[in-house]
N, C-alpha and C. Protein backbone atom coordinates (compact mmCIF):
# COMPACT_ATOMS: atom_id res chain seq x y z
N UNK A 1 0.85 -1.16 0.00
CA UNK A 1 0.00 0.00 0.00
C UNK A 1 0.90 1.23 0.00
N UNK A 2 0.73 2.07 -1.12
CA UNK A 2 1.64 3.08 -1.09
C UNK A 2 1.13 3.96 0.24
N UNK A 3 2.04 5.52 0.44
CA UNK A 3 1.96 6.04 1.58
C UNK A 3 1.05 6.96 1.22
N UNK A 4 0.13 7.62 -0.02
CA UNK A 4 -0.39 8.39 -0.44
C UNK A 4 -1.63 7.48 0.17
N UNK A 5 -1.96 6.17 -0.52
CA UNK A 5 -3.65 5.45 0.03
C UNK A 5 -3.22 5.30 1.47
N UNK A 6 -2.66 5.18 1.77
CA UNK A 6 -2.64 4.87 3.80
C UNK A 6 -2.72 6.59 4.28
N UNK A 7 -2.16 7.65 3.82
CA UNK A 7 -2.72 8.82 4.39
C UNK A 7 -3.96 9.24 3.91
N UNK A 8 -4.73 9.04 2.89
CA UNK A 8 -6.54 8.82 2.24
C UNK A 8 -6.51 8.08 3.28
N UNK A 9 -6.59 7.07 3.61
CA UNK A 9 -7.13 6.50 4.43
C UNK A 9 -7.21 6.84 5.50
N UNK A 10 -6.65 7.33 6.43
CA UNK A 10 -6.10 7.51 7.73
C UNK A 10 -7.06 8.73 7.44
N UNK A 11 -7.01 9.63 6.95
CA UNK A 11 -7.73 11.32 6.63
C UNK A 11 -9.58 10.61 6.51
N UNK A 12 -9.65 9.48 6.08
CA UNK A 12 -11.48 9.54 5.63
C UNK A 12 -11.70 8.82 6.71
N UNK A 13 -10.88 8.06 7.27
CA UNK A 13 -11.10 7.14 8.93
C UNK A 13 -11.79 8.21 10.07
N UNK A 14 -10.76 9.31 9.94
CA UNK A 14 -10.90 10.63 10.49
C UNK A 14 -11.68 11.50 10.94
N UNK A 15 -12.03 11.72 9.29
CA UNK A 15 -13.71 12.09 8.73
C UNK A 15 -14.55 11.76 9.24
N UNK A 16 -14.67 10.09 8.85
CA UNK A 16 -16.07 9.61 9.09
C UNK A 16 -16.28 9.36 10.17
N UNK A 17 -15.17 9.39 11.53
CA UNK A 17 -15.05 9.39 13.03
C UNK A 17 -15.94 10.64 13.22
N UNK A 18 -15.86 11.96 12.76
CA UNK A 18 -16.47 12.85 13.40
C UNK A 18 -17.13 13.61 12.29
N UNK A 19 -18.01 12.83 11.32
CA UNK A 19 -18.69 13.89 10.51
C UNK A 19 -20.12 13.86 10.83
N UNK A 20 -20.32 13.34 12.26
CA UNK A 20 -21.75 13.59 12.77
C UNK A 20 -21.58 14.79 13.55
N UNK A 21 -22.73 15.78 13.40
CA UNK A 21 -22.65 16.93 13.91
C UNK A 21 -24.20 17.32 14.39
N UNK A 22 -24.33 18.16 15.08
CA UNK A 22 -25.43 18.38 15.73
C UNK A 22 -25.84 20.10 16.40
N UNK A 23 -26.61 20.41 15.78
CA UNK A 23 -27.31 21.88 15.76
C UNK A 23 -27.28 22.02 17.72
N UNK A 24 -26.69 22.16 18.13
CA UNK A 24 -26.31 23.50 19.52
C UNK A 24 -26.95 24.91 19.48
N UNK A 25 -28.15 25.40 20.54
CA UNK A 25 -28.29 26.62 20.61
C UNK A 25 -26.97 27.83 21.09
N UNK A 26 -27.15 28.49 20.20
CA UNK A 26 -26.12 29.44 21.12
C UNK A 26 -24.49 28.73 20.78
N UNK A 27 -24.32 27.82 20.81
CA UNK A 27 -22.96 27.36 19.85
C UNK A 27 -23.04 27.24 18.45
N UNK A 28 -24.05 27.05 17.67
CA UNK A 28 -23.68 26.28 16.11
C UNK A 28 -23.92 25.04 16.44
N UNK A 29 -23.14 24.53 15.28
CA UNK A 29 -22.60 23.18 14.70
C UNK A 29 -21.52 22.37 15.74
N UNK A 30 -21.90 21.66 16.25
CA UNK A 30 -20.87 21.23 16.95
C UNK A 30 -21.05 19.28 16.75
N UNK A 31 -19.16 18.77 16.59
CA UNK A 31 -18.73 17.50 15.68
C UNK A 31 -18.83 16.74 17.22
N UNK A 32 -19.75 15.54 16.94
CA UNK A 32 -19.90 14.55 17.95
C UNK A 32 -19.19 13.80 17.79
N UNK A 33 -17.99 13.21 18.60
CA UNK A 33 -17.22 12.32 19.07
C UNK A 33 -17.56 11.13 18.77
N UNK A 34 -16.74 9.93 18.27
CA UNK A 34 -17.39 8.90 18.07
C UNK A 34 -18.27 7.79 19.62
N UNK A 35 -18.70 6.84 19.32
CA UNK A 35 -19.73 6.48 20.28
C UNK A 35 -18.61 5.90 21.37
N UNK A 36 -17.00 5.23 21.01
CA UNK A 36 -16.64 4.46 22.25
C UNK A 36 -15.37 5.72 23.30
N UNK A 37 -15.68 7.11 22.45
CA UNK A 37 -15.13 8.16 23.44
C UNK A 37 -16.72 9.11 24.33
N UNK A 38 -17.72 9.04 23.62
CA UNK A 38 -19.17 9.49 24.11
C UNK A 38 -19.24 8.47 25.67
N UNK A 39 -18.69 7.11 25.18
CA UNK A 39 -19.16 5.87 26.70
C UNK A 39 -17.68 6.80 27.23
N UNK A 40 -16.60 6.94 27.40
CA UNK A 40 -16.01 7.47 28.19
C UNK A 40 -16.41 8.61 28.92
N UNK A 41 -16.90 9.55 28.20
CA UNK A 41 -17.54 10.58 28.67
C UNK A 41 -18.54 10.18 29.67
N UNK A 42 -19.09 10.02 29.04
CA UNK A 42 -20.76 9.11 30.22
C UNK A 42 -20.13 8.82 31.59
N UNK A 43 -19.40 7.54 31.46
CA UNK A 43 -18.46 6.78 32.49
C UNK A 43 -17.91 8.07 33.15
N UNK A 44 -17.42 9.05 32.75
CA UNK A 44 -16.32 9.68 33.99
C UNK A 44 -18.24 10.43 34.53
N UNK A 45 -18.73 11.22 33.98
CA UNK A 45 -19.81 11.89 34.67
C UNK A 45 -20.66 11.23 35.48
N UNK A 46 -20.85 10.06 35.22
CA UNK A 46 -21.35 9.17 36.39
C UNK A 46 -20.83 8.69 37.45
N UNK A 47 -19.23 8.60 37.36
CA UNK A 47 -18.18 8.32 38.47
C UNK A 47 -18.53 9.67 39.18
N UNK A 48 -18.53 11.06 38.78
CA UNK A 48 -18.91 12.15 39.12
C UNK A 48 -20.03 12.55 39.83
N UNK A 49 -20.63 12.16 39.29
CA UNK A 49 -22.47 12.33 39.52
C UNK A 49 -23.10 11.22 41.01
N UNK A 50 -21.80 10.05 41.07
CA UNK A 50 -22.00 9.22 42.10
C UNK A 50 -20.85 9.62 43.20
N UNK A 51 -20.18 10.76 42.94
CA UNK A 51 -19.28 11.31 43.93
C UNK A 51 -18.07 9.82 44.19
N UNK A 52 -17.70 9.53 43.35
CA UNK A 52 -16.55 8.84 43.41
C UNK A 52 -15.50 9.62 42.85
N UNK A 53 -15.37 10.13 42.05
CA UNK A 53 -14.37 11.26 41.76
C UNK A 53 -15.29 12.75 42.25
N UNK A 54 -14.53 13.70 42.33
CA UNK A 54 -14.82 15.16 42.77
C UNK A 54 -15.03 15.59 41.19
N UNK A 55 -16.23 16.20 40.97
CA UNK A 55 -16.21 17.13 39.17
C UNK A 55 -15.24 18.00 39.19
N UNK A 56 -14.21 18.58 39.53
CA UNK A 56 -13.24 19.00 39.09
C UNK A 56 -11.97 18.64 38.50
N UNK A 57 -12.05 16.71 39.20
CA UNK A 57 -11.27 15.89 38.57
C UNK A 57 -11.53 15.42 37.28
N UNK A 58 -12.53 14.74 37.44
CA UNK A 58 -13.37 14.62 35.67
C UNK A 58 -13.24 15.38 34.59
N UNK A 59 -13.75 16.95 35.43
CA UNK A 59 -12.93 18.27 34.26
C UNK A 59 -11.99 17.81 33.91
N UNK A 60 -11.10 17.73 34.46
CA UNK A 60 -9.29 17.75 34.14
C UNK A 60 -9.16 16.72 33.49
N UNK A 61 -9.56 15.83 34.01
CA UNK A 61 -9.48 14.39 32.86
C UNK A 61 -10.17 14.32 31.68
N UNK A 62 -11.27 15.13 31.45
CA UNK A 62 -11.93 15.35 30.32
C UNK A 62 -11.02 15.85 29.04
N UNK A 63 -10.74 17.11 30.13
CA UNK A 63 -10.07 18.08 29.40
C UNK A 63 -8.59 17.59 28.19
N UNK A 64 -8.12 16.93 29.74
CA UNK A 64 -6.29 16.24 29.31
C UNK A 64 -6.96 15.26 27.86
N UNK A 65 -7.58 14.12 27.96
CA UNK A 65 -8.34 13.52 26.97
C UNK A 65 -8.42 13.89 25.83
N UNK A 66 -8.54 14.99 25.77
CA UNK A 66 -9.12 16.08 24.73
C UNK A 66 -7.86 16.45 23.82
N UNK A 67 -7.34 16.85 24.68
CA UNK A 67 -6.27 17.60 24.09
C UNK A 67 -5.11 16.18 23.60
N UNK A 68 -5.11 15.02 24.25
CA UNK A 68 -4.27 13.94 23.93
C UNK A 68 -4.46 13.72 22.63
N UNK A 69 -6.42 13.35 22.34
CA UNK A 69 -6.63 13.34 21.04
C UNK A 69 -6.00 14.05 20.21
N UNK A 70 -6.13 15.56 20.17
CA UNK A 70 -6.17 16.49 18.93
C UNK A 70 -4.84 16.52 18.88
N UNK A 71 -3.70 16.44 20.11
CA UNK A 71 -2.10 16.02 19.51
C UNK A 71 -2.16 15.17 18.94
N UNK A 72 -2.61 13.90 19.15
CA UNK A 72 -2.56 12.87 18.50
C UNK A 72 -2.56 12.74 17.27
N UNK A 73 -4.06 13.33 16.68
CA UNK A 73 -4.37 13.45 15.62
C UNK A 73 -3.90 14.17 14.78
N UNK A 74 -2.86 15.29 15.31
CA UNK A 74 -2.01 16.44 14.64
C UNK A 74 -0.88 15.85 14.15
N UNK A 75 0.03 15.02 15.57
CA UNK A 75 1.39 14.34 15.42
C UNK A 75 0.51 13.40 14.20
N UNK A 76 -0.10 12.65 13.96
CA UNK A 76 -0.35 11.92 12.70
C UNK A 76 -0.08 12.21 11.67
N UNK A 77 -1.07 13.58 11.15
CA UNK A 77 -1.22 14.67 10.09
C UNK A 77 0.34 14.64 10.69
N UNK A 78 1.27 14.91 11.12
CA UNK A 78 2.65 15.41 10.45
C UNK A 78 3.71 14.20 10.39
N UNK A 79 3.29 13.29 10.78
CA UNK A 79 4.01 11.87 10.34
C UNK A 79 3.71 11.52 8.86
N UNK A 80 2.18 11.97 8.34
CA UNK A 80 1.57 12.08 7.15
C UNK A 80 2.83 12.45 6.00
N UNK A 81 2.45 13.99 6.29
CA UNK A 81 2.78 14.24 5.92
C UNK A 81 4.50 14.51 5.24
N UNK A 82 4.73 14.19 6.44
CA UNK A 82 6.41 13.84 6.19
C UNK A 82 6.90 12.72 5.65
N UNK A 83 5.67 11.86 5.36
CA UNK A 83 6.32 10.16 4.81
C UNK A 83 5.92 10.58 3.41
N UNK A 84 4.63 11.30 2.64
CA UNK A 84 4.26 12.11 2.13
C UNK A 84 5.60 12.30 0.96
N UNK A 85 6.39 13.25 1.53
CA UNK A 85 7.46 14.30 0.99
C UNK A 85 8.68 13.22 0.83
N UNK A 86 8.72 12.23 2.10
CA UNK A 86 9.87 11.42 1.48
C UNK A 86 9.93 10.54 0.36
């Protein structure tokens, strides 16, 4: 498989992970997460909601989560792209 169809690929995997979206008052358009990071979500707010973690921890873990992804998904896009050019 050349490195051009494995980055198509990797880019429409991507896509189709988050091209469900959903009309928000007062936000727009906002891209729903696929369903087995939505059960994570759930899971920490109920650990929350049952006072086993404090909601400020959950925040933070939400948050860190978040941001792991979108490096993630960035460091990809530039592994991409750099195998790409070689």
């Amino acid at each position: 498989m050349s490195t051009l169809t494995r980055h198509l690929n990797g880019a429409r995997e991507t896509v189709h992970m988050y091209s469900r979206r959903v009309e928000v008052p007062m936000l727009g358009e906002v891209a729903v997460p696929p369903p087995d990071k939505l059960a994570y979500y759930a899971g920490l707010g109920v650990l929350a909601a049952l006072q086993v973690i404090e909601w400020p921890m959950a925040l933070v873990i939400t948050a860190g989560h978040l941001l792991a992804d979108q490096h993630l998904s960035g460091l990809a896009r530039g592994v991409g792209s750099a195998l790409e050019s070689a």
